[in-house]
PDB file of N, CA and C in Angstrom:
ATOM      1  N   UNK A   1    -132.496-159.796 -22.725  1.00  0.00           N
ATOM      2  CA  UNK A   1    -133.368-159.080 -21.808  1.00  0.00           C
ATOM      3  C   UNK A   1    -133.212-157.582 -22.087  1.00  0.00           C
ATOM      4  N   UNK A   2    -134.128-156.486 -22.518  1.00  0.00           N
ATOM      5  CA  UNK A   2    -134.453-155.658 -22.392  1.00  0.00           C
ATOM      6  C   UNK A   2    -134.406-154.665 -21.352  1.00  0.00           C
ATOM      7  N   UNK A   3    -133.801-153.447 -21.608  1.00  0.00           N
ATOM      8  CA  UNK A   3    -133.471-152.438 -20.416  1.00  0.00           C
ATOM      9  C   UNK A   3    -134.541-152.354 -19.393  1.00  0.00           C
ATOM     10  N   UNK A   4    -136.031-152.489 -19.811  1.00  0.00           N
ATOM     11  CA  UNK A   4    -137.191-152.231 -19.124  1.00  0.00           C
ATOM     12  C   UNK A   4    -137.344-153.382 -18.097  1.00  0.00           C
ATOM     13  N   UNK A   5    -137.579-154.398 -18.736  1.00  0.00           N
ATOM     14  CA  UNK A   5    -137.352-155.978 -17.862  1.00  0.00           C
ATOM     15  C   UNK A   5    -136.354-156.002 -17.040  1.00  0.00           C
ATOM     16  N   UNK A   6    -135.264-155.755 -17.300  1.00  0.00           N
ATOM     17  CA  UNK A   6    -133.910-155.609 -16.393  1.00  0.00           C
ATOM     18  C   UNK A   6    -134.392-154.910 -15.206  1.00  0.00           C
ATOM     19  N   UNK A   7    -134.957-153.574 -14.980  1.00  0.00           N
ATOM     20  CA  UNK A   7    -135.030-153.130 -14.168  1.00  0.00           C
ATOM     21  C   UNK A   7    -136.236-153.467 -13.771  1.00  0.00           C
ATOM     22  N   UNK A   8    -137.300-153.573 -14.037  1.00  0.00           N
ATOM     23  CA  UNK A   8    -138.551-154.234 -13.161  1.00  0.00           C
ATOM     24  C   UNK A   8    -137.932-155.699 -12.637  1.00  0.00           C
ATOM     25  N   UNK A   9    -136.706-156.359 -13.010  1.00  0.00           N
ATOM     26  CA  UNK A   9    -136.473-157.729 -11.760  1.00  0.00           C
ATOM     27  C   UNK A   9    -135.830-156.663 -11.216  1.00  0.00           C
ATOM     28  N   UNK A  10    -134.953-155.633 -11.473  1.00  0.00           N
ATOM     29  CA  UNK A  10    -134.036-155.379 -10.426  1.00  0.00           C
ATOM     30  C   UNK A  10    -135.211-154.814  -9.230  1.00  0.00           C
ATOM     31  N   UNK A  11    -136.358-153.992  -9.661  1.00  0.00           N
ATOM     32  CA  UNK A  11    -136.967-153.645  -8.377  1.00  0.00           C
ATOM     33  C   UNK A  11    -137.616-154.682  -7.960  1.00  0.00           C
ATOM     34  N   UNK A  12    -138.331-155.688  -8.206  1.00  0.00           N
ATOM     35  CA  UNK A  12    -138.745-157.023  -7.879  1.00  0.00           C
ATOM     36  C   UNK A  12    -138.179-157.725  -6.984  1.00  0.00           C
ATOM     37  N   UNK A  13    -136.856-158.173  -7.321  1.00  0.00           N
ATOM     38  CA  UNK A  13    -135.375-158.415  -6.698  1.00  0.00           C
ATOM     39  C   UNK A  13    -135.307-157.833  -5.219  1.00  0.00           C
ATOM     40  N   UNK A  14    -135.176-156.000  -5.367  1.00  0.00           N
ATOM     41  CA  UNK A  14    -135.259-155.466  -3.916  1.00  0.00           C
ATOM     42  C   UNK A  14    -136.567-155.529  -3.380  1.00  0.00           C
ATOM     43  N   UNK A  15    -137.830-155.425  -3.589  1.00  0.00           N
ATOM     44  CA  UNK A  15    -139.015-155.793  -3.214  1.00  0.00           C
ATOM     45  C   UNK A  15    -138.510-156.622  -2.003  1.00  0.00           C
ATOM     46  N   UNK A  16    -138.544-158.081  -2.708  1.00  0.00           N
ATOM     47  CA  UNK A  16    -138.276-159.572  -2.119  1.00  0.00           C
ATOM     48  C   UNK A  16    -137.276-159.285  -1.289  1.00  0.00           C
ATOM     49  N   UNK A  17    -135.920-158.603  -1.530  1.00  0.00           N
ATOM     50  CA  UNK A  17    -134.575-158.399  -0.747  1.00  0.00           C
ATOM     51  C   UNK A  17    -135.236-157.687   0.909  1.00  0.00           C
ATOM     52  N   UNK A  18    -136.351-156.857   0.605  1.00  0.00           N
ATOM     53  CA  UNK A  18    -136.911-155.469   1.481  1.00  0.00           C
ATOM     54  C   UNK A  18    -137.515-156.377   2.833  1.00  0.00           C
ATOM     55  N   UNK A  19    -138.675-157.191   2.102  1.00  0.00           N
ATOM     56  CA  UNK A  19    -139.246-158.054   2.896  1.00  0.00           C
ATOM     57  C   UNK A  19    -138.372-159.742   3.542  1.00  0.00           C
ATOM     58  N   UNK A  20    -137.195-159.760   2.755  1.00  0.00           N
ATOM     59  CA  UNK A  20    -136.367-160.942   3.124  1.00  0.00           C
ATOM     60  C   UNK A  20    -136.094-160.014   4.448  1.00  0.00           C
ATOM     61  N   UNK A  21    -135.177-159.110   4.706  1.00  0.00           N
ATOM     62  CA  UNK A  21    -134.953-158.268   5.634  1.00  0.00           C
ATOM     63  C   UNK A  21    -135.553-158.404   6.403  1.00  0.00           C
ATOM     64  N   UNK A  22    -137.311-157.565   6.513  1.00  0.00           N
ATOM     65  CA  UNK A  22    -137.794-157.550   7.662  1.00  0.00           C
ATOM     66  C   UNK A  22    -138.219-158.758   7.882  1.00  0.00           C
ATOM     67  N   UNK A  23    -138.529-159.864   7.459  1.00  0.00           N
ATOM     68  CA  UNK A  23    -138.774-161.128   8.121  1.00  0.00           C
ATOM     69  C   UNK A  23    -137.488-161.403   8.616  1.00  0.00           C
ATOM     70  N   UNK A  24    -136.176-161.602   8.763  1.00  0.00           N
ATOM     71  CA  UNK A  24    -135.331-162.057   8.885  1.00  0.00           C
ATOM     72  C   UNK A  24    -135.105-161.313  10.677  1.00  0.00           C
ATOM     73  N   UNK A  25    -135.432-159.834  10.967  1.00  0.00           N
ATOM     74  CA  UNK A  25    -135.367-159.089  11.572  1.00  0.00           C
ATOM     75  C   UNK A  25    -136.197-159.465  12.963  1.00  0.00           C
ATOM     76  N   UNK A  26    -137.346-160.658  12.612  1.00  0.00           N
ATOM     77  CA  UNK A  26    -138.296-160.516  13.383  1.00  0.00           C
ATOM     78  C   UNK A  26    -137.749-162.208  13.786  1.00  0.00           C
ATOM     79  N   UNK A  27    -136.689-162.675  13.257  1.00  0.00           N
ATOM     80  CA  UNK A  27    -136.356-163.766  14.008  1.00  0.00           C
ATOM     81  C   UNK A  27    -135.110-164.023  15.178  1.00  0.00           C
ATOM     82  N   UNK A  28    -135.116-164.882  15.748  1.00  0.00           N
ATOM     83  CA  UNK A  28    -134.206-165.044  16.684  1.00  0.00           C
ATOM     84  C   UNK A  28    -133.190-166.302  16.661  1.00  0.00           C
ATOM     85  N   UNK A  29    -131.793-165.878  16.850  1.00  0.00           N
ATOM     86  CA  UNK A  29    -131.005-167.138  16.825  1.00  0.00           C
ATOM     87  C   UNK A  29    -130.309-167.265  17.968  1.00  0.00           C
ATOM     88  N   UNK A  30    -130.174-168.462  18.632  1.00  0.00           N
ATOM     89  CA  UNK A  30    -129.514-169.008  20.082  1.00  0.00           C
ATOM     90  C   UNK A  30    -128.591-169.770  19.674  1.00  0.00           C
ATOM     91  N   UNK A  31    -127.604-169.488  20.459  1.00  0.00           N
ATOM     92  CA  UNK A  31    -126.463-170.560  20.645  1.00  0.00           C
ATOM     93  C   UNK A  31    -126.002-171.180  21.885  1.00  0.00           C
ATOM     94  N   UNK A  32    -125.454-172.142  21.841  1.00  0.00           N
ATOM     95  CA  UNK A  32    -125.284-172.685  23.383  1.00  0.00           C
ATOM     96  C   UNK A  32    -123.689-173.145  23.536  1.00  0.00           C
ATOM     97  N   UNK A  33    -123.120-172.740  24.552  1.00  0.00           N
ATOM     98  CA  UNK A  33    -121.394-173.062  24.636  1.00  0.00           C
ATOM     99  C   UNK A  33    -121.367-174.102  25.900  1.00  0.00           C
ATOM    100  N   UNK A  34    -120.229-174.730  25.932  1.00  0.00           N
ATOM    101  CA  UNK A  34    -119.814-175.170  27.508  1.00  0.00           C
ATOM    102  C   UNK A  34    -121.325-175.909  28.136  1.00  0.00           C
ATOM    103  N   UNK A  35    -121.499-177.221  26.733  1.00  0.00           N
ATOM    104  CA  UNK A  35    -122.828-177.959  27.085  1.00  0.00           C
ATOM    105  C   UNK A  35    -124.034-176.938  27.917  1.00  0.00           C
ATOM    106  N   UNK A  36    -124.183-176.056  27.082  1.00  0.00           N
ATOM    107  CA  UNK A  36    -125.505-175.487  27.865  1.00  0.00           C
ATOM    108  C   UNK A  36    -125.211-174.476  29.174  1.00  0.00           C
ATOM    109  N   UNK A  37    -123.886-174.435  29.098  1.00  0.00           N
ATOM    110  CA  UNK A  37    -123.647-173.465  30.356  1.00  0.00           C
ATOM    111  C   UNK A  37    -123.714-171.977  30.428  1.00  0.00           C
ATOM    112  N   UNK A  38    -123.801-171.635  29.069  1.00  0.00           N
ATOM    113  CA  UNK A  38    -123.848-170.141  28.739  1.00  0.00           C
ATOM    114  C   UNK A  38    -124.819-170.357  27.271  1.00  0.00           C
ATOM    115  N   UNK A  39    -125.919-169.585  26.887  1.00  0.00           N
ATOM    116  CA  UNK A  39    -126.573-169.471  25.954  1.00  0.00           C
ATOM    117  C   UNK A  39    -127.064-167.862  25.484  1.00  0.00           C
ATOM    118  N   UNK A  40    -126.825-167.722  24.165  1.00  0.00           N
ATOM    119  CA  UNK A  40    -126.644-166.590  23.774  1.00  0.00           C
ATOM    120  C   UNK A  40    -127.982-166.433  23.121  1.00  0.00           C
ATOM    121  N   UNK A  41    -129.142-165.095  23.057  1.00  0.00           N
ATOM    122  CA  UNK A  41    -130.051-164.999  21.394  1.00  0.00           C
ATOM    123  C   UNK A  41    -130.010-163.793  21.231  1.00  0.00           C
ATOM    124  N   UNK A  42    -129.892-163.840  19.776  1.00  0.00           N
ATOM    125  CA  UNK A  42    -129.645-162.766  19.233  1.00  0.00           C
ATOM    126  C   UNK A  42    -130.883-162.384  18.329  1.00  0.00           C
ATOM    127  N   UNK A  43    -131.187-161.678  18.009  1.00  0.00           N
ATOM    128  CA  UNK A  43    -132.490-161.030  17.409  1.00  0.00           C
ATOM    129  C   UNK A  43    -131.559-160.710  15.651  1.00  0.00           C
ATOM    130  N   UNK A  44    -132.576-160.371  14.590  1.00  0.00           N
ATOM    131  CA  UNK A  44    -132.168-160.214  13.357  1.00  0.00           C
ATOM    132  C   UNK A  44    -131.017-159.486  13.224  1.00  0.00           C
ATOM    133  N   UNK A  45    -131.352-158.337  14.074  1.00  0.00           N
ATOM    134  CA  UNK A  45    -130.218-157.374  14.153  1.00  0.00           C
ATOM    135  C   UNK A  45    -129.277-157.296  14.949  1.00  0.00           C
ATOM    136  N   UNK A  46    -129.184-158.453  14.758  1.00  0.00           N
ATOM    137  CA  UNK A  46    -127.346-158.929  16.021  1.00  0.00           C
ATOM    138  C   UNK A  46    -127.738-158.202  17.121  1.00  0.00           C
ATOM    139  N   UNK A  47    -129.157-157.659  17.719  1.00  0.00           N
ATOM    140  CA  UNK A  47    -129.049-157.276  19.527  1.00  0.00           C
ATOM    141  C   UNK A  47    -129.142-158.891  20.206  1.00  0.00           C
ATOM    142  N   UNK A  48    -128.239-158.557  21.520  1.00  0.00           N
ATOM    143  CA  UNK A  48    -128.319-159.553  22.478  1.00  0.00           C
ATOM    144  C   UNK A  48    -129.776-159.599  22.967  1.00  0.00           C
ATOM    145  N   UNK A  49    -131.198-160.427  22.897  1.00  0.00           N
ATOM    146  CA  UNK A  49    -132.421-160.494  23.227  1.00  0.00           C
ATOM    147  C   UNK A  49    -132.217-161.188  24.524  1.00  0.00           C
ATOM    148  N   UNK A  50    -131.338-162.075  25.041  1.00  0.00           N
ATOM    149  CA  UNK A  50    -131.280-163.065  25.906  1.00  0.00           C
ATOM    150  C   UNK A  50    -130.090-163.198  26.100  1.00  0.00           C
ATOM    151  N   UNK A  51    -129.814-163.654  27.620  1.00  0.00           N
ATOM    152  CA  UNK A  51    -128.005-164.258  28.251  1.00  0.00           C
ATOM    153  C   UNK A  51    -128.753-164.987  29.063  1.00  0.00           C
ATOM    154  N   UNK A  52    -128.205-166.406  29.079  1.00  0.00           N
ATOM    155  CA  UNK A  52    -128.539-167.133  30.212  1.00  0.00           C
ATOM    156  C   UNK A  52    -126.855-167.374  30.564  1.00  0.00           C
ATOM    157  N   UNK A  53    -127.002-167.554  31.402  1.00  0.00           N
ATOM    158  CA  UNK A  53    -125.382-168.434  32.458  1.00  0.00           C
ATOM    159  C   UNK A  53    -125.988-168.944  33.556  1.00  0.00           C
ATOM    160  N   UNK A  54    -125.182-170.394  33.957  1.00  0.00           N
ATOM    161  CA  UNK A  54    -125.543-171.566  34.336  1.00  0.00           C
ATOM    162  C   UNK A  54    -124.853-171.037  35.980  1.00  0.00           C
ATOM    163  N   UNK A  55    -125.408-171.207  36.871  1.00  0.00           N
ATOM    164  CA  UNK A  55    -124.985-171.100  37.982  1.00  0.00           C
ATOM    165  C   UNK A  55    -123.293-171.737  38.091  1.00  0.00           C
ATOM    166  N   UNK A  56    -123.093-172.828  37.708  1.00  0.00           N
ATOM    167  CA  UNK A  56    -122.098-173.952  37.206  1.00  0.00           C
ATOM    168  C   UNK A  56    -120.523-173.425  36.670  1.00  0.00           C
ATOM    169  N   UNK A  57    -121.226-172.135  35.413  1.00  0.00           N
ATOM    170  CA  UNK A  57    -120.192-171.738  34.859  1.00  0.00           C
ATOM    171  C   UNK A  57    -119.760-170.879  35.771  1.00  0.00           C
ATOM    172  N   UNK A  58    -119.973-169.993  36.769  1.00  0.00           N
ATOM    173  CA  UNK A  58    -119.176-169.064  36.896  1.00  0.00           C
ATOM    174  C   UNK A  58    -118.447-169.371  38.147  1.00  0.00           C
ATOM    175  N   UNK A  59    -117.305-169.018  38.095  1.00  0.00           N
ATOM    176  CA  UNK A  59    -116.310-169.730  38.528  1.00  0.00           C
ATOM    177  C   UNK A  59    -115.448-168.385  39.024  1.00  0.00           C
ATOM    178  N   UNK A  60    -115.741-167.292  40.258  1.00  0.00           N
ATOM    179  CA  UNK A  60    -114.715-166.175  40.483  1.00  0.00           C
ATOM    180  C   UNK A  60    -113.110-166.592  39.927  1.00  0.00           C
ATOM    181  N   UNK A  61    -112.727-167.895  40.306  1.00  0.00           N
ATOM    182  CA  UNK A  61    -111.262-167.927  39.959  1.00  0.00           C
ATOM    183  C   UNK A  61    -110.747-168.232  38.632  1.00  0.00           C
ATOM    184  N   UNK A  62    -112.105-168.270  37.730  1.00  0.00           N
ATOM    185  CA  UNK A  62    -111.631-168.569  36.541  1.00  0.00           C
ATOM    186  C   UNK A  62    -112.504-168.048  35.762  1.00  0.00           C
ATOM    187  N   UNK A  63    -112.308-166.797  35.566  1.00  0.00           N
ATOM    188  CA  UNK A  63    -113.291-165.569  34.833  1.00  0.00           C
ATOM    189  C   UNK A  63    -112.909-165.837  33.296  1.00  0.00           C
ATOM    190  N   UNK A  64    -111.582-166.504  32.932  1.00  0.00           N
ATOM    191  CA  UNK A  64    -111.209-166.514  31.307  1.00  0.00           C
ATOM    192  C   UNK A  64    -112.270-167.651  30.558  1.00  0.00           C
ATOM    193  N   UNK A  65    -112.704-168.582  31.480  1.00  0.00           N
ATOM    194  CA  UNK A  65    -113.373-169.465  31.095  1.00  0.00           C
ATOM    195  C   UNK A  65    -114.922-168.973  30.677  1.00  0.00           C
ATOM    196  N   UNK A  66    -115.410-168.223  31.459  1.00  0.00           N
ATOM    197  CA  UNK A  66    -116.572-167.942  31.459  1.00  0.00           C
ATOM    198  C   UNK A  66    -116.652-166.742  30.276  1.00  0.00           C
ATOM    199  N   UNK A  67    -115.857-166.124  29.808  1.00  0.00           N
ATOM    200  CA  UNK A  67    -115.345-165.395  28.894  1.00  0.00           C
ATOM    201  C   UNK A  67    -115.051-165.682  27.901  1.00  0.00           C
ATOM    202  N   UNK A  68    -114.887-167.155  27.564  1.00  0.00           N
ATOM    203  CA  UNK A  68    -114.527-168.081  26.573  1.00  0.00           C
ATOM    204  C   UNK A  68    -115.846-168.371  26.411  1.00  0.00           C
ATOM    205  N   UNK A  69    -116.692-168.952  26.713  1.00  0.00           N
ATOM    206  CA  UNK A  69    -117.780-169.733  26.138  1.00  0.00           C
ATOM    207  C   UNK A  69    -119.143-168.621  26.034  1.00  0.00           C
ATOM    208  N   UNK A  70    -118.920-167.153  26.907  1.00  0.00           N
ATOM    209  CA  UNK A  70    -120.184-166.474  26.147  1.00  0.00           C
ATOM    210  C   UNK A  70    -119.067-165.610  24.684  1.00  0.00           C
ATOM    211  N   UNK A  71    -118.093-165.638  24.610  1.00  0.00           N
ATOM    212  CA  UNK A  71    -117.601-165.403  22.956  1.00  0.00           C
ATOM    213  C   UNK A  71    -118.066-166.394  22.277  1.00  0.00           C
ATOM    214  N   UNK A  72    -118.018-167.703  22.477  1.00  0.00           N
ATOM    215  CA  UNK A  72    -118.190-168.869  21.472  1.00  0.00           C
ATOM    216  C   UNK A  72    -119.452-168.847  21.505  1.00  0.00           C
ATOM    217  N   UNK A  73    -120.555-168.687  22.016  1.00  0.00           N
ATOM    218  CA  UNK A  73    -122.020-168.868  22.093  1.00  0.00           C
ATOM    219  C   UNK A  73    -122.440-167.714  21.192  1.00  0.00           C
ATOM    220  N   UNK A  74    -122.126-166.616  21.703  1.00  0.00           N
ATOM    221  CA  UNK A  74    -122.543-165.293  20.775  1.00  0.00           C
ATOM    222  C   UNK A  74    -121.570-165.254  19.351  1.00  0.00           C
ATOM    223  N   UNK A  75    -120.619-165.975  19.104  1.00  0.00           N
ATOM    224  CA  UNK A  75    -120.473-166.099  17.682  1.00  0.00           C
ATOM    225  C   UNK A  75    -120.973-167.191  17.155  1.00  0.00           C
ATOM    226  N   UNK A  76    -121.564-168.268  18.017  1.00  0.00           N
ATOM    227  CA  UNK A  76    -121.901-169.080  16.881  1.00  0.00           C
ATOM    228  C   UNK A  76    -123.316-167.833  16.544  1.00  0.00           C
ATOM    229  N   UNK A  77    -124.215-167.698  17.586  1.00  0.00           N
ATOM    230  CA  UNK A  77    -125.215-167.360  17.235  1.00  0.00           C
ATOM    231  C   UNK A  77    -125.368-165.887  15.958  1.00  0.00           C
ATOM    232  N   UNK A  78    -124.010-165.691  15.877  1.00  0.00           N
ATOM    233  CA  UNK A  78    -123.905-165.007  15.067  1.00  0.00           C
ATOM    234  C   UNK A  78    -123.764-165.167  13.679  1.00  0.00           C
ATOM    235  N   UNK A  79    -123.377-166.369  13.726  1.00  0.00           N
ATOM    236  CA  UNK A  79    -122.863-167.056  12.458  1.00  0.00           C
ATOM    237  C   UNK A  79    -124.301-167.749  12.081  1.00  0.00           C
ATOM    238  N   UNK A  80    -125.340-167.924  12.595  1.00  0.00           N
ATOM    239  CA  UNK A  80    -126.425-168.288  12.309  1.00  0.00           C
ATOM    240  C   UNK A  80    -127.321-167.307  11.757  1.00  0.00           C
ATOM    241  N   UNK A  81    -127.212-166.139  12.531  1.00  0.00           N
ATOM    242  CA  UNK A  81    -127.698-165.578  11.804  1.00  0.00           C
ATOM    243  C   UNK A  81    -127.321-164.773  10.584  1.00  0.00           C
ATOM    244  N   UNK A  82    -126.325-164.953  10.203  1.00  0.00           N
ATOM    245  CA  UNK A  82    -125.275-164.206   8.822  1.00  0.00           C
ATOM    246  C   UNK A  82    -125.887-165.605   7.792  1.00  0.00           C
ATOM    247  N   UNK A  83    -125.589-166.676   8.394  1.00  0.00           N
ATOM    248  CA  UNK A  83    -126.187-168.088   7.266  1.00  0.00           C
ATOM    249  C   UNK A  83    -127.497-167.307   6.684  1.00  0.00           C
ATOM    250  N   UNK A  84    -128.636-167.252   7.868  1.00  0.00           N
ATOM    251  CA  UNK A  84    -129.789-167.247   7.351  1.00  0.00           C
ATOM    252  C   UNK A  84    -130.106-165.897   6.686  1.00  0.00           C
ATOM    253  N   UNK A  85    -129.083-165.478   6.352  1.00  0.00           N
ATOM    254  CA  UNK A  85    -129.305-163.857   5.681  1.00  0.00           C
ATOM    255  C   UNK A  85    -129.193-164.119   4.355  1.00  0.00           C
ATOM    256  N   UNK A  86    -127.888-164.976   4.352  1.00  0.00           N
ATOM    257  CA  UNK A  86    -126.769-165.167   3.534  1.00  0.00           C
ATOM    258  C   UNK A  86    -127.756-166.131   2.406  1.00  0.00           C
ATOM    259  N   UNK A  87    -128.212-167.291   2.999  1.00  0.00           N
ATOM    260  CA  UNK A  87    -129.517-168.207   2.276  1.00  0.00           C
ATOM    261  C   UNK A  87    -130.495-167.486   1.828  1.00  0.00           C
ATOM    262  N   UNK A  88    -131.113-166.765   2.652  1.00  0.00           N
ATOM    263  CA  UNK A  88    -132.040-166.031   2.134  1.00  0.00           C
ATOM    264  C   UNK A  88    -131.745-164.732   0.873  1.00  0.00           C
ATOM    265  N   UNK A  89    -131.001-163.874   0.869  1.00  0.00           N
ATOM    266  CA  UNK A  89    -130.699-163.548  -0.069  1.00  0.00           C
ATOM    267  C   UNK A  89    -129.819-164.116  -1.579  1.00  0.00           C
ATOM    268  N   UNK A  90    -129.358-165.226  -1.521  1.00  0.00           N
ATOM    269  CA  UNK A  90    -129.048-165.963  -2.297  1.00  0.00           C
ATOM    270  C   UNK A  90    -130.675-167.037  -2.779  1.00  0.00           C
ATOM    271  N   UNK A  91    -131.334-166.914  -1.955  1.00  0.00           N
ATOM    272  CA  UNK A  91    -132.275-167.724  -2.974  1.00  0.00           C
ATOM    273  C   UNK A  91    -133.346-166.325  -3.345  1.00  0.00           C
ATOM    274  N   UNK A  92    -132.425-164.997  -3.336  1.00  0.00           N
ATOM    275  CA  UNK A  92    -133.537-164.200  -4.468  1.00  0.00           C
ATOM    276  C   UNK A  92    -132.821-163.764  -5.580  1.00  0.00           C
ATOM    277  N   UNK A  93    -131.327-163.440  -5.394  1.00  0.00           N
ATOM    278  CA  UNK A  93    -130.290-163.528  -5.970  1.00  0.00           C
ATOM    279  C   UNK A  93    -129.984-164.708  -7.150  1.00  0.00           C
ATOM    280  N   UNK A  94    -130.393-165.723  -6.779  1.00  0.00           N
ATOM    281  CA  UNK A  94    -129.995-166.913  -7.619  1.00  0.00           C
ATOM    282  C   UNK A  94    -130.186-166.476  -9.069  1.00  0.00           C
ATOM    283  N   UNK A  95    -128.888-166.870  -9.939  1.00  0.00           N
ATOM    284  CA  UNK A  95    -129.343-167.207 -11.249  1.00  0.00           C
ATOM    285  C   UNK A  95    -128.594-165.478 -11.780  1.00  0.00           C
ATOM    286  N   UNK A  96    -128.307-164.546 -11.031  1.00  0.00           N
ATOM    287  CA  UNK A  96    -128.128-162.919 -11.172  1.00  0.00           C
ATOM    288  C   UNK A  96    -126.515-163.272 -11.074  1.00  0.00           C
ATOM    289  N   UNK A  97    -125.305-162.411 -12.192  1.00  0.00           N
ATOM    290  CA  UNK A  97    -124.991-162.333 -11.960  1.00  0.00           C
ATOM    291  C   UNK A  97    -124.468-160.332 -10.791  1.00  0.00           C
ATOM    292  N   UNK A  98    -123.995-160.697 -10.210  1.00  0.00           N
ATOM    293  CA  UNK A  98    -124.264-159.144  -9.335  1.00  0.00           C
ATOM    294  C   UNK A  98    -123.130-159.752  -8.338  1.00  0.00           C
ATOM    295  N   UNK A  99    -122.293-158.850  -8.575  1.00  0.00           N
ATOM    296  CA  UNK A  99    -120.785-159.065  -7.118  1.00  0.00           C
ATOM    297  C   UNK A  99    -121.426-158.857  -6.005  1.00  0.00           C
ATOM    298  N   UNK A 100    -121.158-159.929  -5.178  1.00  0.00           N
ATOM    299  CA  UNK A 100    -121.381-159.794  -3.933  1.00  0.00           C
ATOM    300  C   UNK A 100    -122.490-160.225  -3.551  1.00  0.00           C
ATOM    301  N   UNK A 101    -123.378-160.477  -4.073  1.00  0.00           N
ATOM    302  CA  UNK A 101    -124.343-161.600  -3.791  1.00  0.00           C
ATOM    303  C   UNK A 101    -124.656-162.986  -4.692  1.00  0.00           C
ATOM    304  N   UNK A 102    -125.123-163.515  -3.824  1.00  0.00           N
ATOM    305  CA  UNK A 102    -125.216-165.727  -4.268  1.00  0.00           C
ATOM    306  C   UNK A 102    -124.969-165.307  -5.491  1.00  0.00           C
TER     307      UNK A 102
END
């Protein structure tokens, strides 16, 4: 491959990387802890879009609990959305070698 080709995928590459981004940005990921008792969404950019809590969960005498399951809800939902970053830039990445991506 040729210096010229090299760099028209590399801008090609970020093109696709630019628009993987903003589509990715315009989606939303939920998680749910403590069967549905606390549910987290998070928008592309890791903002909190949504908190639900279940009348159920909150519990004055047991605040560690309720503290436990919106951490576990907002990391899964976090971890969902790092996957779908993570997929998505690995299927533009594929086949490149380049540290740090797929």
């Amino acid at each position: 491959m040729d210096m010229q080709q090299m760099l028209r995928s590399m801008q090609k590459m970020q093109t696709q990387m630019k628009k993987t981004q903003e589509t990715l940005e315009t989606q939303n990921f939920s998680a749910e802890a403590g069967g549905g008792a606390v549910k987290v969404t998070l928008n592309g950019n890791g903002t909190v879009t949504e908190l639900k809590i279940a009348e159920s969960a909150v519990d004055p005498s047991d605040v560690e609990a309720l503290e436990d399951l919106l951490m576990a809800a907002f990391n899964e939902a976090l971890a969902k959305k790092d996957n779908a970053y993570q997929e998505s830039v690995g299927a533009i990445t594929k086949g490149l070698k380049i540290p740090g991506f797929g």
